[in-house]
N, C-alpha and C. Protein backbone atom coordinates (compact mmCIF):
# COMPACT_ATOMS: atom_id res chain seq x y z
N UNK A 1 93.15 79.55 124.78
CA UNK A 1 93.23 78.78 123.56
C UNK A 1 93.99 77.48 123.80
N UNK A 2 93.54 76.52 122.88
CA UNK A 2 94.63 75.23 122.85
C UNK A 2 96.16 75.03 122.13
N UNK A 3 96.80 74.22 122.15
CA UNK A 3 97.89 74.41 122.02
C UNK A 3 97.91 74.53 120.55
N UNK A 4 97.54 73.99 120.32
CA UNK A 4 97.12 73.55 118.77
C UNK A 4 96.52 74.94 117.93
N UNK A 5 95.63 75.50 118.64
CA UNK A 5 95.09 76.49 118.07
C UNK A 5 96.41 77.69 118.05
N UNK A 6 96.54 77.69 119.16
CA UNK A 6 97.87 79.14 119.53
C UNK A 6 99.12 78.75 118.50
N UNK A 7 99.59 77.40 118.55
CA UNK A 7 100.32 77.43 117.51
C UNK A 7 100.60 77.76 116.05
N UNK A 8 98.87 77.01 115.49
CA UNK A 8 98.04 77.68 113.98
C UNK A 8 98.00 78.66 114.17
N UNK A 9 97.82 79.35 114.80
CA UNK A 9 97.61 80.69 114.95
C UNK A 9 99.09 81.73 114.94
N UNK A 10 100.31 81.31 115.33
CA UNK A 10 101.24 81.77 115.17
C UNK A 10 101.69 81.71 114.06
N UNK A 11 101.71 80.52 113.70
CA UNK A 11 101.98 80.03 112.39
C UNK A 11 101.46 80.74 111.02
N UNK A 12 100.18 81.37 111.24
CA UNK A 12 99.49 81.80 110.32
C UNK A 12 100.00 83.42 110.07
N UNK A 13 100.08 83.64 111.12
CA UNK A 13 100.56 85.16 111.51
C UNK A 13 102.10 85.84 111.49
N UNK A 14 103.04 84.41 110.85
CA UNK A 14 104.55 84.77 110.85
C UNK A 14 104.27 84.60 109.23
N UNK A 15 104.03 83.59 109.01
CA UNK A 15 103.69 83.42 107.61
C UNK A 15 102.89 84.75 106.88
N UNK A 16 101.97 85.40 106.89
CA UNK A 16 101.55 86.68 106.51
C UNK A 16 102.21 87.40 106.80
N UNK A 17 103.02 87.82 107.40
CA UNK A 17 104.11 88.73 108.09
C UNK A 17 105.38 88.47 106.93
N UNK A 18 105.82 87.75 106.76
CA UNK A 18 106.57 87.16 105.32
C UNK A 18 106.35 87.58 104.38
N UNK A 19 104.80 87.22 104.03
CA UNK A 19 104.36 87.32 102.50
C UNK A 19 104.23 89.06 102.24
N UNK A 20 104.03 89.60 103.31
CA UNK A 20 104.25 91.19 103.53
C UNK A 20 105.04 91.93 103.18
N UNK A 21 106.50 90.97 103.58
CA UNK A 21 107.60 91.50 103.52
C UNK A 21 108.20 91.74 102.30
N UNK A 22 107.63 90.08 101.51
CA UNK A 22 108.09 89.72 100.11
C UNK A 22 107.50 91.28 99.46
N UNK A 23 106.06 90.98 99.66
CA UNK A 23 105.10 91.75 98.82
C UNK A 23 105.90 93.28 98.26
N UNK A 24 106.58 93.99 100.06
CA UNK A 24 107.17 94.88 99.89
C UNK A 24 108.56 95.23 98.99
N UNK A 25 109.17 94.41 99.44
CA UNK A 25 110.47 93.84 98.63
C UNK A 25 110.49 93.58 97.00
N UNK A 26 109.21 93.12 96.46
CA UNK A 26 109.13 93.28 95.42
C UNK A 26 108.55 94.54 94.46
N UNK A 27 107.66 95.49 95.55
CA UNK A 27 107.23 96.65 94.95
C UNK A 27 108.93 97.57 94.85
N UNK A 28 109.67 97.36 95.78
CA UNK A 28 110.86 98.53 95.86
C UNK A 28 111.87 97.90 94.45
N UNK A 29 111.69 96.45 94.30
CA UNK A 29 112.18 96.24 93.17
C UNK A 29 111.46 97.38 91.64
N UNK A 30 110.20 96.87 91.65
CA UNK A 30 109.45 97.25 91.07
C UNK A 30 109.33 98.91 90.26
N UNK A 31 109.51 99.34 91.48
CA UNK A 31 109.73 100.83 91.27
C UNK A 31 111.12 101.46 90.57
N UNK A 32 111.99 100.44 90.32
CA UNK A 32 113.16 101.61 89.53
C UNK A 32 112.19 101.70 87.94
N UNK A 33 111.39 100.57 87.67
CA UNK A 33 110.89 100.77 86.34
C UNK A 33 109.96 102.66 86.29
N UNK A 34 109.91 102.93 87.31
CA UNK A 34 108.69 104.20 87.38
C UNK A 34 110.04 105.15 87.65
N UNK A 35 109.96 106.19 86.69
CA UNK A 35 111.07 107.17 86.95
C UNK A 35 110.06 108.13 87.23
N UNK A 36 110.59 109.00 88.31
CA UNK A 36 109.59 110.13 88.78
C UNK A 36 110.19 111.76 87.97
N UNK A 37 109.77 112.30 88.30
CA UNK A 37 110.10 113.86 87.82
C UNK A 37 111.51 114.16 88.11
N UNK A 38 112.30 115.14 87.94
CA UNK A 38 113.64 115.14 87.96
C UNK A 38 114.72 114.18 88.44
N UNK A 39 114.15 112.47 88.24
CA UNK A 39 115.27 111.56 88.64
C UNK A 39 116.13 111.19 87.50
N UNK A 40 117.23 111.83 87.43
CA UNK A 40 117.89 111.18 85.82
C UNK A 40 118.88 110.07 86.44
N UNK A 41 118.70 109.11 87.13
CA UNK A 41 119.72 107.99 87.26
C UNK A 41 119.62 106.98 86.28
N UNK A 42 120.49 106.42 85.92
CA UNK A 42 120.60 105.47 84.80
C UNK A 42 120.68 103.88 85.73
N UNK A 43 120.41 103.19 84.97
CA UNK A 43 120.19 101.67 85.61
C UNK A 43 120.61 101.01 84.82
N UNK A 44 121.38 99.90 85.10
CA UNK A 44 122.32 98.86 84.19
C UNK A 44 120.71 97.99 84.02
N UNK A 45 121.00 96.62 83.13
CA UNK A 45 120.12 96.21 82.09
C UNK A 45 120.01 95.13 83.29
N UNK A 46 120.76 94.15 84.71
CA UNK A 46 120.39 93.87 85.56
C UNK A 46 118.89 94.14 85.90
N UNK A 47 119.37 94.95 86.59
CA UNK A 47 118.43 95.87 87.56
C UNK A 47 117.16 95.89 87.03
N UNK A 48 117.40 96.49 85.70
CA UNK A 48 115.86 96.66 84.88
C UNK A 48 115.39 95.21 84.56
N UNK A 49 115.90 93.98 84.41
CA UNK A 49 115.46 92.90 84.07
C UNK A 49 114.76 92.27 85.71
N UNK A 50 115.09 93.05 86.77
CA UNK A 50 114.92 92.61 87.84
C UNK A 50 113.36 92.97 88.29
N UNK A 51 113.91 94.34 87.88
CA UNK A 51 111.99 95.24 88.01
C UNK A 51 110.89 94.50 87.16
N UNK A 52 111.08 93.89 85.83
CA UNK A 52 110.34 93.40 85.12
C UNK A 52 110.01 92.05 85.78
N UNK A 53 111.13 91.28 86.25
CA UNK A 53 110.68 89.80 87.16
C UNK A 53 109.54 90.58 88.25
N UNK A 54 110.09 91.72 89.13
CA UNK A 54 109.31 91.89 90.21
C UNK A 54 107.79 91.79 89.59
N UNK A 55 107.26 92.83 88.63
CA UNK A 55 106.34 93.02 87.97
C UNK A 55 105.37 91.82 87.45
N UNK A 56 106.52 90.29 86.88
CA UNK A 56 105.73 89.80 86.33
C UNK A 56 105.24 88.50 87.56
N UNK A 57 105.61 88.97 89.10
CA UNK A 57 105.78 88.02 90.23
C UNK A 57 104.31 88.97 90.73
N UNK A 58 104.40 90.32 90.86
CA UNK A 58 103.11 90.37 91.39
C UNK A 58 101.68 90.23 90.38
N UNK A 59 102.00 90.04 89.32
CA UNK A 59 100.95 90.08 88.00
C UNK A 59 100.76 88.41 88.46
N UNK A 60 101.46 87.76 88.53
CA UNK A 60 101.40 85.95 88.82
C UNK A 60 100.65 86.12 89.73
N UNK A 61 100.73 86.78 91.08
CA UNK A 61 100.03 86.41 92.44
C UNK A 61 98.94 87.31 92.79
N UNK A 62 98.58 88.21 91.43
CA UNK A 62 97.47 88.67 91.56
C UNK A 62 96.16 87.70 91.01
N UNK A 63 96.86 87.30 90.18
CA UNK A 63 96.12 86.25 88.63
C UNK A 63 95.41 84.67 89.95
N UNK A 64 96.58 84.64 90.12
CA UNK A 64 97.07 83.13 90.75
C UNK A 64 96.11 82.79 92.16
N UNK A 65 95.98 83.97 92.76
CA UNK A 65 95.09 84.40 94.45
C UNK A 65 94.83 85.65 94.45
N UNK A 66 93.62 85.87 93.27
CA UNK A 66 93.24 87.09 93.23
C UNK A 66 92.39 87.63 94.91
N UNK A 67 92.23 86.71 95.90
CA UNK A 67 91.00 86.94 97.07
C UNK A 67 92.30 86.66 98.13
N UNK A 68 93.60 86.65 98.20
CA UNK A 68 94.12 86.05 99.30
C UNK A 68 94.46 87.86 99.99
N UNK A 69 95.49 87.47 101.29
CA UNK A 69 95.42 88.83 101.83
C UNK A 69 96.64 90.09 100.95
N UNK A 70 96.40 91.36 100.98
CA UNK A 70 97.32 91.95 100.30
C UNK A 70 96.20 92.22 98.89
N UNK A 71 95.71 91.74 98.30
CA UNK A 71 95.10 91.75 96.42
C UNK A 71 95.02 93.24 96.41
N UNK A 72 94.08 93.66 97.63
CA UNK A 72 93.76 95.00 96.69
C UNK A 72 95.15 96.33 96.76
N UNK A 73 96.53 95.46 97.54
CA UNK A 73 97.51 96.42 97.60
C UNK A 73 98.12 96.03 96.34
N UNK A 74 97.89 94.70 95.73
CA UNK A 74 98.98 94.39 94.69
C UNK A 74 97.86 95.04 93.33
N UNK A 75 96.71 95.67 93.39
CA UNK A 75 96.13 96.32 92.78
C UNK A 75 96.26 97.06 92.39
N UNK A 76 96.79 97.89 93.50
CA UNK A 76 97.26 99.83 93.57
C UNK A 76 98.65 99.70 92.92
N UNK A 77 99.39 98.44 93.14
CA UNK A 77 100.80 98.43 92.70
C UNK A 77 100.57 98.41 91.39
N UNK A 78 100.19 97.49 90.93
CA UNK A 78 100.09 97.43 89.32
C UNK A 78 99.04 98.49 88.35
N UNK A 79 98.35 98.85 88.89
CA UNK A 79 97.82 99.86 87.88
C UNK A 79 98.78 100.99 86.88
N UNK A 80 99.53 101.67 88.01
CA UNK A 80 100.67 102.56 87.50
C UNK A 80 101.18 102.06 86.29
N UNK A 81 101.19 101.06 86.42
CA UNK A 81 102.22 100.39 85.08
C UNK A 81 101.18 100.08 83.80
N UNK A 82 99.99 100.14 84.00
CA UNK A 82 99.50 100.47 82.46
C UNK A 82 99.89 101.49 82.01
N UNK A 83 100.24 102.09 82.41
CA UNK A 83 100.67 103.21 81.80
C UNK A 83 102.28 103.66 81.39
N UNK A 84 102.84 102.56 81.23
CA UNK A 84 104.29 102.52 81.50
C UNK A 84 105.42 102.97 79.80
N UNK A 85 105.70 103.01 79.99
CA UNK A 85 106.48 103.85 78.58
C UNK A 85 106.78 102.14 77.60
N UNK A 86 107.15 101.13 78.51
CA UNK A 86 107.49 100.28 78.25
C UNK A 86 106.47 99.00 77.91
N UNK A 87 106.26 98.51 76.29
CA UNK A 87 104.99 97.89 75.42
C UNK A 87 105.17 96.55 76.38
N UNK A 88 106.05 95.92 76.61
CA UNK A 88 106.32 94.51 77.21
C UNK A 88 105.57 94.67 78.59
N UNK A 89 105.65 95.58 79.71
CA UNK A 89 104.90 95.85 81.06
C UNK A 89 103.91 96.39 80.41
N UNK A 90 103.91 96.96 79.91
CA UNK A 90 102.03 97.29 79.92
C UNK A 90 100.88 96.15 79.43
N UNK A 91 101.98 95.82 78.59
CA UNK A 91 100.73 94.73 77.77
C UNK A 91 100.92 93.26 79.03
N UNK A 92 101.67 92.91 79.79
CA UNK A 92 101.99 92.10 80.88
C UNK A 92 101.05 92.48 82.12
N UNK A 93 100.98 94.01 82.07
CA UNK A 93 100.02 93.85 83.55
C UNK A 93 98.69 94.19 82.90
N UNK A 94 98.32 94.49 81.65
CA UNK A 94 96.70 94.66 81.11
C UNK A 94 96.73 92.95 80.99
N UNK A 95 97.22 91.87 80.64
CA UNK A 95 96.56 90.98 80.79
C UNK A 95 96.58 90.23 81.41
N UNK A 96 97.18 90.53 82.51
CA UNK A 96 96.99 90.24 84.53
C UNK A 96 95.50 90.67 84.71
N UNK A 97 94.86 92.02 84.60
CA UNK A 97 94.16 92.51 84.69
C UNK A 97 92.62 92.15 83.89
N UNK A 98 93.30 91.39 82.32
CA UNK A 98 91.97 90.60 81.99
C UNK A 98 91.59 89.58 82.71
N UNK A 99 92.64 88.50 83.17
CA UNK A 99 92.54 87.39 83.33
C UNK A 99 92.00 87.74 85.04
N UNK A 100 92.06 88.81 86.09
CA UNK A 100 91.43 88.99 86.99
C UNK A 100 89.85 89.08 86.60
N UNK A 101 89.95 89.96 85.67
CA UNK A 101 88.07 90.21 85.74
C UNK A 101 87.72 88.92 85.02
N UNK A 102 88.32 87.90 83.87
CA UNK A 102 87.42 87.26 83.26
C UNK A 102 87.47 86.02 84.52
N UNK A 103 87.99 85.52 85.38
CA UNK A 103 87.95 84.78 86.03
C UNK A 103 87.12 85.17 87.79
N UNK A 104 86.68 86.20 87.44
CA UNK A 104 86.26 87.07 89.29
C UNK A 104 84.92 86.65 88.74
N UNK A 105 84.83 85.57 89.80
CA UNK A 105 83.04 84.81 90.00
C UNK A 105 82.49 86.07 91.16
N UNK A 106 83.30 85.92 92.11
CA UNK A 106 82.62 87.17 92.62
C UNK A 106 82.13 88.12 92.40
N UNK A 107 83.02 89.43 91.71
CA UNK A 107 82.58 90.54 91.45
C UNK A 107 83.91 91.49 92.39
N UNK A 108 84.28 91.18 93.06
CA UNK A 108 84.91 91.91 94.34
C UNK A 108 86.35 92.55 93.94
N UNK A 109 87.15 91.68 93.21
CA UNK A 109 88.07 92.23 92.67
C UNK A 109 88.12 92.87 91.18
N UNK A 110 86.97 92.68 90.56
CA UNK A 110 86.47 93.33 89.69
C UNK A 110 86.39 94.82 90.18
N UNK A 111 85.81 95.28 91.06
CA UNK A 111 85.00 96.38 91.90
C UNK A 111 86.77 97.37 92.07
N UNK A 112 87.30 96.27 92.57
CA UNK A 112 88.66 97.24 93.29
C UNK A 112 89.35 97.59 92.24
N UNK A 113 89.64 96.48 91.03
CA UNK A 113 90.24 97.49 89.93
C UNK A 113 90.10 98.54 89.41
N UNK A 114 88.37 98.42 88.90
CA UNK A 114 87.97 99.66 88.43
C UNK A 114 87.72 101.22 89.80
């Protein structure tokens, strides 16, 4: 390869490696909002305002680059949360979820939601 190319090419590949990381970093935020079966920990109003940013950061970058790499993981992330005890996230990621299908010229991320 040329120098040029090997470099784009690194470049492209630290950079996705990042957005990975974020991606992850924001689901572990994400998750104190999902209480599982016998977890009774309590969470200061921080924390929970933090999960809701995480939430409304991957609802943005689903909306925002519904075709870039990662979509159909930030897919699987957000579904859970229609279903969320909480009217403000649910009604936040159902209309993440309109604004994916009414804007999918493709069809493709249409396909993965449902």
């Amino acid at each position: 390869m040329k120098k040029e190319t090997l470099a784009l090419t690194k470049y492209e590949s630290g950079l996705l490696a990042h957005y990975k990381r974020y991606l992850q970093r924001l689901e572990k935020m994400a998750s104190i909002l999902v209480k599982k079966k016998g977890d009774n920990r309590k969470f200061d109003q921080p924390r929970l305002k933090l999960g809701h940013l995480a939430v409304t950061c991957l609802c943005d970058l689903l909306v925002s680059h519904p075709y870039f790499n990662f979509s159909s993981n930030l897919v699987q992330m957000l579904v859970p949360y229609l279903n969320h005890r909480n009217s403000d996230i649910r009604t936040l990621v159902s209309e993440c979820f309109k604004n994916v299908f009414k804007n999918d010229k493709k069809g493709l991320m249409s396909l993965t939601v449902s």
